[in-house]
Protein backbone atom coordinates (compact mmCIF):
# COMPACT_ATOMS: atom_id res chain seq x y z
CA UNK A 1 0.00 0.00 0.00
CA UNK A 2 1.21 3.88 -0.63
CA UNK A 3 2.41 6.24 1.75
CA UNK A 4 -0.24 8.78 1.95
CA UNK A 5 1.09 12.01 0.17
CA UNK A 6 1.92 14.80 2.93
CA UNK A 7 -0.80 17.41 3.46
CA UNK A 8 0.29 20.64 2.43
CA UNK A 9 -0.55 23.71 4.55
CA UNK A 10 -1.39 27.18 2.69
CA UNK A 11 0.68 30.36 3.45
CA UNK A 12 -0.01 31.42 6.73
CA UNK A 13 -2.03 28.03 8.48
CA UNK A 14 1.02 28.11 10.66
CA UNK A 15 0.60 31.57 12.07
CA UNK A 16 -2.88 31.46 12.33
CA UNK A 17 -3.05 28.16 14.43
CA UNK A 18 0.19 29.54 16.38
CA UNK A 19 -2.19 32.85 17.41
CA UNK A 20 -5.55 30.19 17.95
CA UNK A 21 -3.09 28.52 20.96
CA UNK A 22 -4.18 28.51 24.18
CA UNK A 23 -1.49 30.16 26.19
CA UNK A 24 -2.90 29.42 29.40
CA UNK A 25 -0.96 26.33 29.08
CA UNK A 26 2.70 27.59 29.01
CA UNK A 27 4.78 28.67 32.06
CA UNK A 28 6.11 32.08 32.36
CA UNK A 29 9.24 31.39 31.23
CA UNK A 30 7.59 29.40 28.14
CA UNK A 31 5.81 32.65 27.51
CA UNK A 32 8.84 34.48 27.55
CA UNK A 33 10.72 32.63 25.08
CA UNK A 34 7.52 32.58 22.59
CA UNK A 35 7.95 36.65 22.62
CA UNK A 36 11.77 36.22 21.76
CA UNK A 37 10.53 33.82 18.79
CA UNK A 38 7.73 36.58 17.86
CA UNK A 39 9.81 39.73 17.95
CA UNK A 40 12.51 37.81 15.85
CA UNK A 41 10.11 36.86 13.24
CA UNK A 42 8.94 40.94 13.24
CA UNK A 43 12.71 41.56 12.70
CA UNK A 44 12.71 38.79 9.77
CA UNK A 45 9.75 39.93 7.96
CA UNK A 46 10.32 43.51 8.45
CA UNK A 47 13.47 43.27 6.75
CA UNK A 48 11.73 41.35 3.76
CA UNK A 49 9.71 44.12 3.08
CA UNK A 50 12.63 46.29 3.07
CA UNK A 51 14.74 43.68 0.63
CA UNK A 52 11.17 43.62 -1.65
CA UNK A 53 11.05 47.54 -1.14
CA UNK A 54 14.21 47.98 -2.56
CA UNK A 55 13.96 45.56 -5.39
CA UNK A 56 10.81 47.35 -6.95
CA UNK A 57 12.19 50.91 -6.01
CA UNK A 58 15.22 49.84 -8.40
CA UNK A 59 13.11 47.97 -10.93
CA UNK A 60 10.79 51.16 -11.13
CA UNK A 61 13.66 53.44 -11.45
CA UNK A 62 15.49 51.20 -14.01
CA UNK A 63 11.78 51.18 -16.06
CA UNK A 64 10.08 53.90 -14.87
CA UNK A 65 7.60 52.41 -12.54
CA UNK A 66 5.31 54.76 -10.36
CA UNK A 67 6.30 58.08 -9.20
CA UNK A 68 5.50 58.39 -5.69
């Protein structure tokens, strides 16, 4: 018999069951440490945007995009 093929998860199932959790369940400590995860993924996606920011800045200047 087949393996059953691995269930994908869409963008963002993750994050959304991560912010479903019941944190009653975790110790302080626990708690602590999820914030250190959470502000390092702010830090991760904010500099994403500013990588994606500065790729269409120099597309649009290189093809005249938008003038903003």
């Amino acid at each position: 018999m087949d393996e059953p093929a691995d269930i994908r998860t869409s963008r963002g199932q993750r994050l959304a069951e991560a912010v479903r959790e019941d944190l009653e369940l975790y110790a302080v400590a626990e708690l602590e440490g999820r914030i250190a995860v959470l502000e390092a993924e702010i830090e991760r996606v904010r500099a994403q945007i500013d990588r994606k920011r500065a790729g269409r800045a120099a597309a649009d200047a290189l093809f005249g995009g938008p003038k903003g």
